[in-house]
N, C-alpha and C. Protein backbone atom coordinates (compact mmCIF):
# COMPACT_ATOMS: atom_id res chain seq x y z
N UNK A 1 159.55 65.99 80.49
CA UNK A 1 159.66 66.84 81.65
C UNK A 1 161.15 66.98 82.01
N UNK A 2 161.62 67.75 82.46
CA UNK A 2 163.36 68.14 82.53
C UNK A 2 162.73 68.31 84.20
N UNK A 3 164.46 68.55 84.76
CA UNK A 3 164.69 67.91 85.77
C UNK A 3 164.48 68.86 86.54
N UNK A 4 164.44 70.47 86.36
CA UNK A 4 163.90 71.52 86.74
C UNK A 4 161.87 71.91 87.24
N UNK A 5 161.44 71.53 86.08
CA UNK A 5 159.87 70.96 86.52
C UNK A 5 159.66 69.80 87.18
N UNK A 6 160.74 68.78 87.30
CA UNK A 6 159.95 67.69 88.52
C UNK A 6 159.98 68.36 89.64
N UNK A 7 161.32 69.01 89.76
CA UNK A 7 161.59 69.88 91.40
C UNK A 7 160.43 70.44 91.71
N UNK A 8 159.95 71.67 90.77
CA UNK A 8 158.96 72.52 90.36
C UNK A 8 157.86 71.64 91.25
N UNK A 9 157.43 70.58 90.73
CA UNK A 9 156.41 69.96 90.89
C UNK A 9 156.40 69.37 91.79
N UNK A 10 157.35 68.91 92.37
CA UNK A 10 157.17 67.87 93.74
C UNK A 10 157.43 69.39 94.75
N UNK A 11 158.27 70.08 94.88
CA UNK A 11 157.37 71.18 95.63
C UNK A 11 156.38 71.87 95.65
N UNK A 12 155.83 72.09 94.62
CA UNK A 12 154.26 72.52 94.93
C UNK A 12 153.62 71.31 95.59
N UNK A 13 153.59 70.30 95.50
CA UNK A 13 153.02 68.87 96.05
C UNK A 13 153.37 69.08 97.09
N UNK A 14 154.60 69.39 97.44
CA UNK A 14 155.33 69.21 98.76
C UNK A 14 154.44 70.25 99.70
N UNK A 15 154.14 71.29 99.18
CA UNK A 15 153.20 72.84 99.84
C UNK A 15 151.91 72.38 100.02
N UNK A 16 151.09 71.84 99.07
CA UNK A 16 150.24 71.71 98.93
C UNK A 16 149.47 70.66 100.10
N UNK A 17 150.63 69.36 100.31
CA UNK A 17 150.29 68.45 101.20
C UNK A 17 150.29 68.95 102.41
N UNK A 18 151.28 69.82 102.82
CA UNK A 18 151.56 70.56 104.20
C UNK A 18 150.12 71.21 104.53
N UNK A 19 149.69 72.35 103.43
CA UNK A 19 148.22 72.88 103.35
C UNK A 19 147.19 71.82 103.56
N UNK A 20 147.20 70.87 103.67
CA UNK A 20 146.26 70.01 103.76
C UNK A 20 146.17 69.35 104.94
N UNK A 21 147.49 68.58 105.29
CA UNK A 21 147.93 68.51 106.94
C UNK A 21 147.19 69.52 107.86
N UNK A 22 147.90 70.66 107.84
CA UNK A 22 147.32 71.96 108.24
C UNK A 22 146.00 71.87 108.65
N UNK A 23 145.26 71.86 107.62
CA UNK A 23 143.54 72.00 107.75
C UNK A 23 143.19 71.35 108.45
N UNK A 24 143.51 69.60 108.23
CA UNK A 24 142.88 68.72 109.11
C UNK A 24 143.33 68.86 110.61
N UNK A 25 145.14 69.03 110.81
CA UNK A 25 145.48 69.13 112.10
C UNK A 25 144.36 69.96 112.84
N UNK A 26 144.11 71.34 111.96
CA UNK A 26 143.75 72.26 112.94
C UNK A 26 142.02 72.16 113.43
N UNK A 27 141.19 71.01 112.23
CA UNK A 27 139.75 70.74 112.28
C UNK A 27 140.17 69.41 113.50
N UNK A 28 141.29 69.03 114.02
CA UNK A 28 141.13 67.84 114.80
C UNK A 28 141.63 68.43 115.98
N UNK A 29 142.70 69.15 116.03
CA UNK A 29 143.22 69.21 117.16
C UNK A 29 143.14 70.90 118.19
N UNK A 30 142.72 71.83 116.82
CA UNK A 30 142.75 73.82 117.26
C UNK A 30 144.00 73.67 116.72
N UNK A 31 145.00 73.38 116.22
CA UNK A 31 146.26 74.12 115.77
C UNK A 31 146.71 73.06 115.04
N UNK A 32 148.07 74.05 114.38
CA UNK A 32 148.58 73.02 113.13
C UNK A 32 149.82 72.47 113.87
N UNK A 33 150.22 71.73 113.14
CA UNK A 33 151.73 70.63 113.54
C UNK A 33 152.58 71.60 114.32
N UNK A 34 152.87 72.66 113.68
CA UNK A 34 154.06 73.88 113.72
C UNK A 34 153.26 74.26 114.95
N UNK A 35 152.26 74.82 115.07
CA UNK A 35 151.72 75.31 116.31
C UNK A 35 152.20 74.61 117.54
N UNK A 36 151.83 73.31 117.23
CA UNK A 36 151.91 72.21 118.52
C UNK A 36 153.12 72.43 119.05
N UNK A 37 154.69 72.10 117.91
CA UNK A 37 155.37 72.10 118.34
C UNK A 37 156.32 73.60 119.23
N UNK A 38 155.36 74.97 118.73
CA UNK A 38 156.02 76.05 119.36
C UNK A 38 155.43 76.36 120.95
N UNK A 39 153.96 75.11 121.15
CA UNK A 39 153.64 75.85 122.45
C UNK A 39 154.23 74.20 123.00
N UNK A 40 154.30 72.77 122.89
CA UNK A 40 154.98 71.89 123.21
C UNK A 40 156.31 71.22 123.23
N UNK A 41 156.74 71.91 122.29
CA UNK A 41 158.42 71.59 121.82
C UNK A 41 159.23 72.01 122.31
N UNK A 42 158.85 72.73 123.49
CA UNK A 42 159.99 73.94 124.25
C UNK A 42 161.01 73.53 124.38
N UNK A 43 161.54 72.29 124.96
CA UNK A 43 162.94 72.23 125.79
C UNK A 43 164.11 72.11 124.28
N UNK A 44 163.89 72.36 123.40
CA UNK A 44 165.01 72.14 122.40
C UNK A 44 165.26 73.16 122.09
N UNK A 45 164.35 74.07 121.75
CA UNK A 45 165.04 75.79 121.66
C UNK A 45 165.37 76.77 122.88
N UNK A 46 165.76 77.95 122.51
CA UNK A 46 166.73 78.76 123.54
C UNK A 46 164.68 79.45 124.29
N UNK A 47 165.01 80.32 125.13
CA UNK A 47 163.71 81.20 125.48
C UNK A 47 163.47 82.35 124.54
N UNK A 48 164.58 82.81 123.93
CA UNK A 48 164.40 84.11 123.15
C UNK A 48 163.14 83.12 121.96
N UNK A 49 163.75 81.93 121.27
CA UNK A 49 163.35 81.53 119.99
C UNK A 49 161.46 81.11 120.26
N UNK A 50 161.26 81.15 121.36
CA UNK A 50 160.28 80.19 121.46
C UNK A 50 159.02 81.15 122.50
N UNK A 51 159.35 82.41 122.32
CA UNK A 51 158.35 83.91 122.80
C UNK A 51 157.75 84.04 122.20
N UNK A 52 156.49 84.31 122.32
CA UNK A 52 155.23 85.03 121.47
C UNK A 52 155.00 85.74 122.31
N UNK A 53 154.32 86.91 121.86
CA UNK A 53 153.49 87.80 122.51
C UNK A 53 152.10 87.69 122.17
N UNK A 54 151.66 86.77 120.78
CA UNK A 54 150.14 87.29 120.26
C UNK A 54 149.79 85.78 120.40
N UNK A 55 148.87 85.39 121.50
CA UNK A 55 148.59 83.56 121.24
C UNK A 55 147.44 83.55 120.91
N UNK A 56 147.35 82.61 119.63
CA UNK A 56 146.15 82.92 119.01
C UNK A 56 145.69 82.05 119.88
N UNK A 57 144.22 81.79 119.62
CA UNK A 57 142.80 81.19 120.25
C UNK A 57 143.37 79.27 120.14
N UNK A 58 143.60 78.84 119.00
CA UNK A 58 143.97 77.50 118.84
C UNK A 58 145.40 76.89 120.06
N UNK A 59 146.25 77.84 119.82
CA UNK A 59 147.26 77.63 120.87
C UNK A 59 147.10 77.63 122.11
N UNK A 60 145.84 78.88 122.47
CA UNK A 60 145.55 78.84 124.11
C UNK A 60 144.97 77.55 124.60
N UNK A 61 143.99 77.35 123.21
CA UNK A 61 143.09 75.40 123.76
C UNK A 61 143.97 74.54 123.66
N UNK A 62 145.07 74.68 122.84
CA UNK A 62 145.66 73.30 122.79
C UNK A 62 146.92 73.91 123.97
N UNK A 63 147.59 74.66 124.27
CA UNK A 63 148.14 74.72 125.45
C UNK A 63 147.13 74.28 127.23
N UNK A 64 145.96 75.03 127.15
CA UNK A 64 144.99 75.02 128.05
C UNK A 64 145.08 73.34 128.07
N UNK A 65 144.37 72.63 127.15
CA UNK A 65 144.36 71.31 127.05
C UNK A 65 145.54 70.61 127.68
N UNK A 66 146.88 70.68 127.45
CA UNK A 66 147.85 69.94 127.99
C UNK A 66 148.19 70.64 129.57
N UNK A 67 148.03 71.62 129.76
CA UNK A 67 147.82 72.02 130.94
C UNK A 67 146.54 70.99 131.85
N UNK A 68 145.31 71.40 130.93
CA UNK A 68 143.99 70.24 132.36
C UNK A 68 144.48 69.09 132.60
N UNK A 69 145.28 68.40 131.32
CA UNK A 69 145.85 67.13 131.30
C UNK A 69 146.78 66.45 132.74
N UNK A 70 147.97 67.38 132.42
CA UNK A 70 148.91 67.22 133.72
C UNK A 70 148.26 67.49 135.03
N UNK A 71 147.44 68.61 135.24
CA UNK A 71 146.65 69.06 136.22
C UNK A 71 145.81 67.83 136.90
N UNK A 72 145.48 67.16 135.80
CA UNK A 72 144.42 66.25 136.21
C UNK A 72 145.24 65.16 136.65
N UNK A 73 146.35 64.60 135.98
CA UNK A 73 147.43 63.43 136.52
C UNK A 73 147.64 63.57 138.05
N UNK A 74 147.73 65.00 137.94
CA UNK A 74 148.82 65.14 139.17
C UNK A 74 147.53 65.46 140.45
N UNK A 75 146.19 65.29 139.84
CA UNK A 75 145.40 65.02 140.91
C UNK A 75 144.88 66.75 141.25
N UNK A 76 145.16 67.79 140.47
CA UNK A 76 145.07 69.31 140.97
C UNK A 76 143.39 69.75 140.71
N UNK A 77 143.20 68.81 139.27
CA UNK A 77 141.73 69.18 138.62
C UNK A 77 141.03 67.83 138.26
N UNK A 78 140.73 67.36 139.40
CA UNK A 78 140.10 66.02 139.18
C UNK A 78 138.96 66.15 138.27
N UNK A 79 138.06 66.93 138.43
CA UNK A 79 136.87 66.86 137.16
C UNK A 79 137.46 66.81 136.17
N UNK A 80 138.40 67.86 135.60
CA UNK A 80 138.99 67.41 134.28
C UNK A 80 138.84 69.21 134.13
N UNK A 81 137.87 70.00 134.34
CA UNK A 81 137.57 71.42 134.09
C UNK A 81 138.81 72.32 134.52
N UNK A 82 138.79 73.02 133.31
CA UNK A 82 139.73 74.09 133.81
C UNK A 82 139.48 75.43 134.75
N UNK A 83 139.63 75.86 135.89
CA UNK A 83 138.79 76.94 137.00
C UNK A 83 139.47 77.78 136.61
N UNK A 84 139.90 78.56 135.62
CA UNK A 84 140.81 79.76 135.35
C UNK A 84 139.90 80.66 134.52
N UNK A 85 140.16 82.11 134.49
CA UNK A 85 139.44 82.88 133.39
C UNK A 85 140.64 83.04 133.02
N UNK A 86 140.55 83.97 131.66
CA UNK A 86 140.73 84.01 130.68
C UNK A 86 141.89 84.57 131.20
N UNK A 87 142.40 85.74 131.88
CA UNK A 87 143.12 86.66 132.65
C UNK A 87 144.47 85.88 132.76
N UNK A 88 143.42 84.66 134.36
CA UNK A 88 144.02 83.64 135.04
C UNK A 88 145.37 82.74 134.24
N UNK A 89 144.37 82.30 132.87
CA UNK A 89 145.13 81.62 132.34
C UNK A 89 145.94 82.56 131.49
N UNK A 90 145.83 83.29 130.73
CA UNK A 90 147.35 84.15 129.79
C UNK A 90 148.35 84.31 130.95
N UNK A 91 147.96 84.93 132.15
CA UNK A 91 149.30 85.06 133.11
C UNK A 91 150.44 83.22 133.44
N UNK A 92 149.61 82.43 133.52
CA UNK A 92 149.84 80.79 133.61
C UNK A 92 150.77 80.62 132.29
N UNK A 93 150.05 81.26 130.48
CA UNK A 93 151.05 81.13 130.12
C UNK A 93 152.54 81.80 129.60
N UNK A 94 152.44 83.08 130.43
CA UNK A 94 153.21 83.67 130.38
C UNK A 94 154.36 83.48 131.12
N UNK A 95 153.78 82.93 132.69
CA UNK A 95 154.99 82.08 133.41
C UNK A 95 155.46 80.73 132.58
N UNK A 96 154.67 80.16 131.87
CA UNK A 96 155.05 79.00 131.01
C UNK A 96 156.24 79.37 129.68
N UNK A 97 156.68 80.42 129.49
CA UNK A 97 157.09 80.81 128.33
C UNK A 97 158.49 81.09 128.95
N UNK A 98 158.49 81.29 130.05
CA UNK A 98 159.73 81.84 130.57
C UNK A 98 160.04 80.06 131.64
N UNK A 99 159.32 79.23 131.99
CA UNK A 99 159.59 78.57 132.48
C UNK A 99 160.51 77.18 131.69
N UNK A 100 161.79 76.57 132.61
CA UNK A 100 162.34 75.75 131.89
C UNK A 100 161.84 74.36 132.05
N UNK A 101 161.33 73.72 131.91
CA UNK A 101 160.83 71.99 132.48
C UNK A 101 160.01 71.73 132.10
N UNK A 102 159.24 70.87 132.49
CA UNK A 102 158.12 70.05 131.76
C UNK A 102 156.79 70.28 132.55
N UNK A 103 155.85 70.34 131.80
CA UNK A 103 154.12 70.77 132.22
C UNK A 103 153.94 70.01 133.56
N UNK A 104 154.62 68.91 133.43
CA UNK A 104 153.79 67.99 134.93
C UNK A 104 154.70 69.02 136.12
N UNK A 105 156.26 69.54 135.91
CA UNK A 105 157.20 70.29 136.82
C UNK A 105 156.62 71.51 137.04
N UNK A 106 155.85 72.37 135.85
CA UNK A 106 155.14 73.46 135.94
C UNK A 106 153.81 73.83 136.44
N UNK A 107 153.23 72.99 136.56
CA UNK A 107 151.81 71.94 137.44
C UNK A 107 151.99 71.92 139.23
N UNK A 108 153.24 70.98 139.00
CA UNK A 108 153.32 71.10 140.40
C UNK A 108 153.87 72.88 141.16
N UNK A 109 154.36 73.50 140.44
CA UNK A 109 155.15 74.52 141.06
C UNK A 109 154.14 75.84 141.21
N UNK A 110 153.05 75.41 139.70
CA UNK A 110 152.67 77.09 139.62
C UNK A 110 150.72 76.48 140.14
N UNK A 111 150.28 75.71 140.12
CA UNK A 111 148.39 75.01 140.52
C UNK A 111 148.72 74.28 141.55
């Protein structure tokens, strides 16, 4: 094997494992690693880098989710249920996209 096909090969491995990550992240959690980190990872990139306009279905639950979370810390949604429609919540994360701070700061300011 020359030193050109190991590369070859440990990147396809390298793709392949990611594809696999992937699947399970998204059968455990609604979204993949990369997902998590574009609707949770905010404070390290600029606002331009970190806009969507199209949120798929996995991002809204796993955003929705860390939203009931803080909600519920901070005492806003004691059952644990989220009281928002569908509407309710895209506008929530649309102020979230433009907002700078952290979910428990965005909790208290915007529920």
């Amino acid at each position: 094997m020359t030193e050109k096909e190991t590369i070859k090969d440990l990147e396809q491995q390298a793709n392949n494992t990611r594809q696999l990550m992937d699947r399970l992240n998204r059968a455990a959690y609604g979204m993949t690693f990369d997902e998590a980190l574009r609707i949770g990872g905010k404070s390290d990139r600029p606002k331009k880098e970190r806009k969507s306009k199209d949120m798929g279905e996995a991002c809204m639950r796993g955003w929705l989710y860390r939203l009931s979370e803080a909600a519920h810390a901070a005492g806003k949604w004691p059952d644990g249920n989220v009281p928002l429609t569908e509407e309710e919540a895209q506008q929530l994360y649309r102020l979230w996209e433009e907002f700078d701070g952290s979910m428990a700061e965005f909790v208290g300011k915007y529920l």
